[in-house]
C-alpha atoms as a PDB file:
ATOM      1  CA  UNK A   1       0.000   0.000   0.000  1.00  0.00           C
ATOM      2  CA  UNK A   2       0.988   3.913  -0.197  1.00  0.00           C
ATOM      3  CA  UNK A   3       0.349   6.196   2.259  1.00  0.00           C
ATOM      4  CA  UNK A   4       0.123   9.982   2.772  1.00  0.00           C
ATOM      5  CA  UNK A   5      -0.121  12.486   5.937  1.00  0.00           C
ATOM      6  CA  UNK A   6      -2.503  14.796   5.791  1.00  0.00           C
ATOM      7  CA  UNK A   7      -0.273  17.113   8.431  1.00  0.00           C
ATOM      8  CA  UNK A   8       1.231  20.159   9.201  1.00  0.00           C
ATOM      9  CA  UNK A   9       4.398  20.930   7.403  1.00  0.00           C
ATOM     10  CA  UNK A  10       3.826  18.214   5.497  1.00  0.00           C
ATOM     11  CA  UNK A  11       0.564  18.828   3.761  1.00  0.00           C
ATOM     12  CA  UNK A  12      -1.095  21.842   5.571  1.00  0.00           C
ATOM     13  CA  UNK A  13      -3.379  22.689   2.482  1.00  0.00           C
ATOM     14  CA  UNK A  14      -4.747  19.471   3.183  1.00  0.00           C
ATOM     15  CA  UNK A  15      -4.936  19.752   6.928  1.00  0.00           C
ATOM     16  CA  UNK A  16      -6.749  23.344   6.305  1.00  0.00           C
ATOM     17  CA  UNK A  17      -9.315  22.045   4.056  1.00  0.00           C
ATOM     18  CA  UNK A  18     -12.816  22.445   4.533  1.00  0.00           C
ATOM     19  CA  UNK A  19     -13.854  19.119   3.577  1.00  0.00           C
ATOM     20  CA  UNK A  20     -10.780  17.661   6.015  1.00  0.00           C
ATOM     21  CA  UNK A  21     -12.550  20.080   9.053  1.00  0.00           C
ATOM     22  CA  UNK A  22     -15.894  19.276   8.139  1.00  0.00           C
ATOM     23  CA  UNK A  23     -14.749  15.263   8.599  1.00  0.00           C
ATOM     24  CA  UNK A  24     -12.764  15.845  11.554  1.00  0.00           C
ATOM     25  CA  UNK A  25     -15.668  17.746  13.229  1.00  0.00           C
ATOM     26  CA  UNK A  26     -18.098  15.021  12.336  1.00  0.00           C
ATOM     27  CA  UNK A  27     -15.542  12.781  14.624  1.00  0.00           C
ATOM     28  CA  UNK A  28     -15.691  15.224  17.875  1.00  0.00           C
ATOM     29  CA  UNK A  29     -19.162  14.620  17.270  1.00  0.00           C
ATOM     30  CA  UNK A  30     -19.526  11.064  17.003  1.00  0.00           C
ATOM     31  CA  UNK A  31     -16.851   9.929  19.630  1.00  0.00           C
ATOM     32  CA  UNK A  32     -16.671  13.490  21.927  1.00  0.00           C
ATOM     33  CA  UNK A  33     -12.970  13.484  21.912  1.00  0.00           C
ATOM     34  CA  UNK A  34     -11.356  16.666  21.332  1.00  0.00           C
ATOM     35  CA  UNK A  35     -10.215  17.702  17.503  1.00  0.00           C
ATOM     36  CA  UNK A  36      -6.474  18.207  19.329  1.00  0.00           C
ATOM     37  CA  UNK A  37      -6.370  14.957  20.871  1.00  0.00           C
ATOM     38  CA  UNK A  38      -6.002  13.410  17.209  1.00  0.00           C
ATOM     39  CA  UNK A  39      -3.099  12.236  15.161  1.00  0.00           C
ATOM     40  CA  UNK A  40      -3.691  13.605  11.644  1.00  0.00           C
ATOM     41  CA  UNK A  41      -5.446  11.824   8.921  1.00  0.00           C
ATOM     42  CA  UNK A  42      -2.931   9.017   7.796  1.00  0.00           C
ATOM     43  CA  UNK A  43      -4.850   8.108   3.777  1.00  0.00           C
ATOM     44  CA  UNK A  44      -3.972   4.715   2.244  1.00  0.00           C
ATOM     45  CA  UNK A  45      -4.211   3.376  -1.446  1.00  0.00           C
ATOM     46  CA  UNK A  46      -4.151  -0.513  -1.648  1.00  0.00           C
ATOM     47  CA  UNK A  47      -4.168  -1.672  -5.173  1.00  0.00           C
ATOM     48  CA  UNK A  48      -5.322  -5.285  -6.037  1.00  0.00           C
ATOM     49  CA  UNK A  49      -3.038  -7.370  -3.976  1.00  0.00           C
ATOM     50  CA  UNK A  50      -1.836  -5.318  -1.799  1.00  0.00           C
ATOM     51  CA  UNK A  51      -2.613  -5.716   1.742  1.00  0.00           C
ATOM     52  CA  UNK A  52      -1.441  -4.973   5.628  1.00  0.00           C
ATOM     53  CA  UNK A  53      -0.792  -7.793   7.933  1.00  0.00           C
ATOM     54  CA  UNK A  54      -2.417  -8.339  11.311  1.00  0.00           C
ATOM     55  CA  UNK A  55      -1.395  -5.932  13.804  1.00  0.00           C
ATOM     56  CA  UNK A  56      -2.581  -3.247  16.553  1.00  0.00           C
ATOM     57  CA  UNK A  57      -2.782   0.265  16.690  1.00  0.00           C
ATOM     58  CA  UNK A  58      -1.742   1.147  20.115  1.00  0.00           C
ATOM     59  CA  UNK A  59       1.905   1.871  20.262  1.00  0.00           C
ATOM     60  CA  UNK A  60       2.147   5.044  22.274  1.00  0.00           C
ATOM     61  CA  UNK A  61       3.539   4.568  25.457  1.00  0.00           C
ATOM     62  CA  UNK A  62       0.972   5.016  28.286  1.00  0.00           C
ATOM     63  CA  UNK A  63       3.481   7.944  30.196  1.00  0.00           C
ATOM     64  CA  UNK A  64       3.614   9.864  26.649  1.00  0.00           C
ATOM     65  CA  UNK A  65       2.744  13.569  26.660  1.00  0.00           C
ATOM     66  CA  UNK A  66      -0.206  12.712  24.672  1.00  0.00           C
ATOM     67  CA  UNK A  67      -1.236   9.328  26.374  1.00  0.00           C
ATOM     68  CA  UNK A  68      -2.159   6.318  24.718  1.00  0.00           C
ATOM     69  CA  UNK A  69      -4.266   5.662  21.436  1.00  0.00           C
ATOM     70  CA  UNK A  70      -7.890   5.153  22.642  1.00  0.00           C
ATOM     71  CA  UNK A  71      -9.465   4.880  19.431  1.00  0.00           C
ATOM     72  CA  UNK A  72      -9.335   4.492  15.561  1.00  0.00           C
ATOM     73  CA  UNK A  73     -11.579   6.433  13.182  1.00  0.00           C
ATOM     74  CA  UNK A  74     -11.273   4.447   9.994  1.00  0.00           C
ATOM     75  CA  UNK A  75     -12.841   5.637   7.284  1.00  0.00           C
ATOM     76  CA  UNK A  76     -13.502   4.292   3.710  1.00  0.00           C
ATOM     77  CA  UNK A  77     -13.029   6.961   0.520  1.00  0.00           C
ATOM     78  CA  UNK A  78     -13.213   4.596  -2.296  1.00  0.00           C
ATOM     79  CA  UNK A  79     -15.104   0.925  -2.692  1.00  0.00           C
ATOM     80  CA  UNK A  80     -12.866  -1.344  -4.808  1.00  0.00           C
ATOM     81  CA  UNK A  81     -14.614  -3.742  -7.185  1.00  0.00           C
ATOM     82  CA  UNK A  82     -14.149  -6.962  -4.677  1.00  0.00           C
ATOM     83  CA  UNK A  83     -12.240  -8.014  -1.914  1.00  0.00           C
ATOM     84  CA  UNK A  84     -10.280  -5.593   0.506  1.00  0.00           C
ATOM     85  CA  UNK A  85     -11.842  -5.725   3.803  1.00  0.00           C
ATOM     86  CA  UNK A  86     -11.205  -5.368   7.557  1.00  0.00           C
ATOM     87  CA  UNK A  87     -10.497  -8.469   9.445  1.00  0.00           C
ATOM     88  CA  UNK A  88     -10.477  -8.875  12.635  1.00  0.00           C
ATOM     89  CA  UNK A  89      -9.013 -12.286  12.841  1.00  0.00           C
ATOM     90  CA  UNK A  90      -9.569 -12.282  16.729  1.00  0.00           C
ATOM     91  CA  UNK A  91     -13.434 -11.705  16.561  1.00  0.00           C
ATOM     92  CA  UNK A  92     -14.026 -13.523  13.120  1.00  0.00           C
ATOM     93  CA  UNK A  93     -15.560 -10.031  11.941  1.00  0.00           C
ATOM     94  CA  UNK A  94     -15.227  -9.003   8.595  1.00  0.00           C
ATOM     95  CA  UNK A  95     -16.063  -5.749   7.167  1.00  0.00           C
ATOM     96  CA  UNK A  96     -16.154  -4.951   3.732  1.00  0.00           C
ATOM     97  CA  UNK A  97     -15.150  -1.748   2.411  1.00  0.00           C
ATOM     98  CA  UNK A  98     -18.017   0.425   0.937  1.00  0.00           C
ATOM     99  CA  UNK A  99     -17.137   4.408   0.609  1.00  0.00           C
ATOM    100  CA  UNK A 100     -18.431   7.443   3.017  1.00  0.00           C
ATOM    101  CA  UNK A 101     -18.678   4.443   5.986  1.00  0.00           C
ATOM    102  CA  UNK A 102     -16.193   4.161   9.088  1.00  0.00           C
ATOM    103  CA  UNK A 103     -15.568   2.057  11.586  1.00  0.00           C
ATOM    104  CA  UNK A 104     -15.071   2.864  15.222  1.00  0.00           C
ATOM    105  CA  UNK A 105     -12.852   1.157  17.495  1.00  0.00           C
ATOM    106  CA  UNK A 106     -11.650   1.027  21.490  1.00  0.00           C
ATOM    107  CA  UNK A 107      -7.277  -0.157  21.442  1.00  0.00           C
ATOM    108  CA  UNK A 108      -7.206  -0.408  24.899  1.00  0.00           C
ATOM    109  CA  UNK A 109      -9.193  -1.735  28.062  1.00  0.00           C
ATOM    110  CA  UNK A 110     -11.695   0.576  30.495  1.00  0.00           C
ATOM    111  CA  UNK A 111     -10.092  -0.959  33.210  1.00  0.00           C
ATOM    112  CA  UNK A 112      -6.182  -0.107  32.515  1.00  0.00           C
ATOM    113  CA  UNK A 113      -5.408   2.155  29.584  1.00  0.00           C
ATOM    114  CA  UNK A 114      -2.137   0.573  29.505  1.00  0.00           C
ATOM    115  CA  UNK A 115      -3.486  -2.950  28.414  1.00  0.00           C
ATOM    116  CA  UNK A 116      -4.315  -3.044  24.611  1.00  0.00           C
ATOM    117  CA  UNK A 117      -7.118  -4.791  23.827  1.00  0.00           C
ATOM    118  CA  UNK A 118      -6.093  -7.720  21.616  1.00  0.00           C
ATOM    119  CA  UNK A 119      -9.375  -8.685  20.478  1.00  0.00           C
ATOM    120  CA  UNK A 120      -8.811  -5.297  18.106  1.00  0.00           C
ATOM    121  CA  UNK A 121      -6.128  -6.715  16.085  1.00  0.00           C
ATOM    122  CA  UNK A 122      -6.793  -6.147  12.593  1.00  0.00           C
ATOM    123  CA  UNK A 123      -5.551  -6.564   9.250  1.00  0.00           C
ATOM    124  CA  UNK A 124      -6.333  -5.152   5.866  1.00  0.00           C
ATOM    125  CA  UNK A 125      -7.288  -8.160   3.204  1.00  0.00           C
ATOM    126  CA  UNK A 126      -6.476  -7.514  -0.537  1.00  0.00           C
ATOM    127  CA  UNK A 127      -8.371  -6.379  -3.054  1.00  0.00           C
ATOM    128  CA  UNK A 128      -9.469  -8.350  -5.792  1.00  0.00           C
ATOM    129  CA  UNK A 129     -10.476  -5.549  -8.128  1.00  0.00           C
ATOM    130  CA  UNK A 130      -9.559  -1.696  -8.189  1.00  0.00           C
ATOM    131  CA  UNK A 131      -8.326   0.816  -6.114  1.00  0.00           C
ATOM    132  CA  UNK A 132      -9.411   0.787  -2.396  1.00  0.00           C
ATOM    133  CA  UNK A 133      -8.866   4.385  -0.499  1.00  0.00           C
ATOM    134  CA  UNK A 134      -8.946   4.524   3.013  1.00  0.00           C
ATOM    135  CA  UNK A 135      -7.871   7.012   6.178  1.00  0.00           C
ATOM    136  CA  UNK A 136      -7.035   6.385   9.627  1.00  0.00           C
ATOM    137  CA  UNK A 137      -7.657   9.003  12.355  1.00  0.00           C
ATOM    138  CA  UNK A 138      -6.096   7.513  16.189  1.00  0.00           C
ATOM    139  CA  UNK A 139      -7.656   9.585  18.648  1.00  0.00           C
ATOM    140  CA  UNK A 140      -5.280   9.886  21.653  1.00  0.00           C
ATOM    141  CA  UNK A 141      -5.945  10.134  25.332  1.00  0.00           C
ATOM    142  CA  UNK A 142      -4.388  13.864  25.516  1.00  0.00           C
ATOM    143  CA  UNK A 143      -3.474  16.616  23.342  1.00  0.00           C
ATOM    144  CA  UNK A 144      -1.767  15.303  20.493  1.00  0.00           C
ATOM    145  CA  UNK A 145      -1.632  18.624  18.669  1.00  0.00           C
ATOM    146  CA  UNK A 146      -0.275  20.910  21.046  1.00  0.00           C
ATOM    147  CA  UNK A 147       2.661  19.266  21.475  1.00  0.00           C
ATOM    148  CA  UNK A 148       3.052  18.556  17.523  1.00  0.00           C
ATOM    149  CA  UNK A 149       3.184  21.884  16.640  1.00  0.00           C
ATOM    150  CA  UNK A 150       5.752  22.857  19.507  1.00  0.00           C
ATOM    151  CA  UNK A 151       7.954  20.016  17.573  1.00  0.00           C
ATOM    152  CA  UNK A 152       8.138  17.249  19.948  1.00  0.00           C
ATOM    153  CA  UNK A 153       9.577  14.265  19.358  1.00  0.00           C
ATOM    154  CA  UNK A 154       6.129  11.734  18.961  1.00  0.00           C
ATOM    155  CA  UNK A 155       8.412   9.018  17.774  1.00  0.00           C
ATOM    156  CA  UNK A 156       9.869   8.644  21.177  1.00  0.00           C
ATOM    157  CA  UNK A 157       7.552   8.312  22.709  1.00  0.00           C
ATOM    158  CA  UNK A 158       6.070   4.890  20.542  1.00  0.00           C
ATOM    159  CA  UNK A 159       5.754   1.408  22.794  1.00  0.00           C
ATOM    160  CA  UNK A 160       6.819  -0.983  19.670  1.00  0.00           C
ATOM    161  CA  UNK A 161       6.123  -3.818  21.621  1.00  0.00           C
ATOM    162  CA  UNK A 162       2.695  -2.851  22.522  1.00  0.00           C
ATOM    163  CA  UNK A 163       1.831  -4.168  18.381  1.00  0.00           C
ATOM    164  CA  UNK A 164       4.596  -6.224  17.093  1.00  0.00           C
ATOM    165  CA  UNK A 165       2.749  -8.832  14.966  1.00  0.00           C
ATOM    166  CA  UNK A 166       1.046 -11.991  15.687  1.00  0.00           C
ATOM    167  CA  UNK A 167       4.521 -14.764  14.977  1.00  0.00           C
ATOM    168  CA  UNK A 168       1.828 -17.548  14.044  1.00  0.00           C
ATOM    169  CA  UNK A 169      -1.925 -18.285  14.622  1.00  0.00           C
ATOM    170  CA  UNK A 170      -1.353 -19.534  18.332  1.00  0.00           C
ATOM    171  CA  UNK A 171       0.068 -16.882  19.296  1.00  0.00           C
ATOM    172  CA  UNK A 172      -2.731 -14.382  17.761  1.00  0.00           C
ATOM    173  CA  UNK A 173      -4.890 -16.947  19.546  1.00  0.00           C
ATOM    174  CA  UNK A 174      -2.804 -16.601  23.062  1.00  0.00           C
ATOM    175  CA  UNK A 175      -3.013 -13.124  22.665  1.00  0.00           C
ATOM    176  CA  UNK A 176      -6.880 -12.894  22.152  1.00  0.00           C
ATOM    177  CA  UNK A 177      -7.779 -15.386  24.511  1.00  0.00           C
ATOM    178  CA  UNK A 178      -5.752 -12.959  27.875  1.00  0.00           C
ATOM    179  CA  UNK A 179      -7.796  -9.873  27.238  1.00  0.00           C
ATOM    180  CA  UNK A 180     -10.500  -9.878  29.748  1.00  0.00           C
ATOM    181  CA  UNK A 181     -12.310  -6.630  30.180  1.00  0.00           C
ATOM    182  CA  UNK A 182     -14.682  -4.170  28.901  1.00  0.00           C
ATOM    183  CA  UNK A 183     -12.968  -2.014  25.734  1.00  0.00           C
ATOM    184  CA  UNK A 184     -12.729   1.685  26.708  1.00  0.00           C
ATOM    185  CA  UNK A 185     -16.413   3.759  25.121  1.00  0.00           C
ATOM    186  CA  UNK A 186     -15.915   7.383  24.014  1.00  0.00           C
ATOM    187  CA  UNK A 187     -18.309   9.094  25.648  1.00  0.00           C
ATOM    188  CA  UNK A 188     -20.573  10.312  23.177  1.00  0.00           C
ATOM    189  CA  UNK A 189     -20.860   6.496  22.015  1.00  0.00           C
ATOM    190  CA  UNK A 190     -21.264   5.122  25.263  1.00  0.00           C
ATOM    191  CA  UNK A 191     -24.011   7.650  26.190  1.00  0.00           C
ATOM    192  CA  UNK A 192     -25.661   6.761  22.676  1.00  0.00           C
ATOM    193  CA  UNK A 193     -25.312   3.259  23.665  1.00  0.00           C
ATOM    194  CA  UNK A 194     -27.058   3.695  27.070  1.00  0.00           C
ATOM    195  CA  UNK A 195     -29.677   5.704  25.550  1.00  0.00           C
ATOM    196  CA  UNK A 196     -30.746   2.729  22.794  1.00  0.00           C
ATOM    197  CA  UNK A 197     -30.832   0.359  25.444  1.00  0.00           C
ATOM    198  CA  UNK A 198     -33.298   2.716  27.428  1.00  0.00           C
ATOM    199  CA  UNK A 199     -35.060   3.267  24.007  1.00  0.00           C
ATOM    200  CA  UNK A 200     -35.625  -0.804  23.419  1.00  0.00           C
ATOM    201  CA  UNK A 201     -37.347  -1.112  26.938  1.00  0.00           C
ATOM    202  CA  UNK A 202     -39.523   1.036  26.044  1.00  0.00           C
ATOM    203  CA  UNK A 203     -40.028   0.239  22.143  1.00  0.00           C
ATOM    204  CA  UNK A 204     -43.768  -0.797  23.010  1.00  0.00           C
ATOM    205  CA  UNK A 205     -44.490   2.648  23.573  1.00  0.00           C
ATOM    206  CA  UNK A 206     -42.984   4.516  20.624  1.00  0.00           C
ATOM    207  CA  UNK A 207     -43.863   5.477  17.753  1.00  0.00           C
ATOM    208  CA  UNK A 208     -42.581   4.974  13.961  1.00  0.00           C
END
């Protein structure tokens, strides 16, 4: 695959594009974590055959300026003609690409932020047929921003260890099978969630 940073210094148009802002805000919205407490918009081409191996998205440490990666915001920006989906090998869940979706989520437990949550290994499958688009927003636990701009050193900062891939299927397994707990909730989604469970007690009652 090829990527691209949509980032200051790097690509500011892009960062100060309407249609990038109007995105991002749609994000705050959904998951109620602030615009600053996101990496910037990593966008991916995968041309038929090309493909990412399993592997996990938290690698900030957890004593990092801007704390660990709670969240991914993955969105799709083009629908290739077959193939090219989201696996999560640990959860048998696959999602097939279809453009202006996303998919939401948690890297690491409620419980402890430093444990990742294994179950959200993922990998990106193939496609069969055309182009597939795609862009990754991790939504941290701090300001990533902020200290971004004031040129600190992110890289530092990453826990490699924290998603080194799988070295076989056992050990994907082993590492699936130790993760007890409940994933971390933004709180806009966990609020929605609490809401729709009120809503079905009560679905009797309401009204199409």
């Amino acid at each position: 695959s090829k990527q691209a940073w949509c980032q200051d210094g790097i690509a500011t148009a892009c960062v100060n594009h309407p249609l990038t802002n109007r995105v991002h805000e749609r994000v705050v919205n959904v998951t109620g974590v602030p615009k600053d407490n996101a990496e910037f918009f990593q966008v991916l081409r995968y041309e038929p055959g090309q493909f990412y191996k399993t592997h996990h998205d938290q690698n900030a440490g957890a004593d990092s300026v801007m704390g660990v990666r709670l969240f991914t915001f993955f969105i799709y920006l083009k629908t290739p003609e077959g193939g090219g989906g989201t696996r999560f090998p640990g959860l048998n869940i696959t999602i097939q690409p279809k453009k202006g979706t996303a998919l939401l989520w948690p890297n690491v437990l409620d419980s402890d932020l430093r444990r990742s949550d294994s179950r959200t290994m993922h990998e990106a499958l193939p496609p069969t047929g055309g182009l597939k688009f795609s862009a990754n927003l991790w939504l941290h636990q701090y300001d990533f921003r902020g200290p971004n701009r004031h040129g600190c050193d992110m890289a530092r900062y990453i826990d490699r260890s924290s998603f080194a891939w799988p070295s076989s299927d056992a050990d994907l397994a082993e590492r699936t099978n130790r993760t007890w707990g409940t994933p971390v909730m933004p709180p806009r989604v966990g609020g929605e969630m609490g809401r729709l469970e009120d809503d079905e007690d009560h679905e009797e009652n309401d009204e199409l």
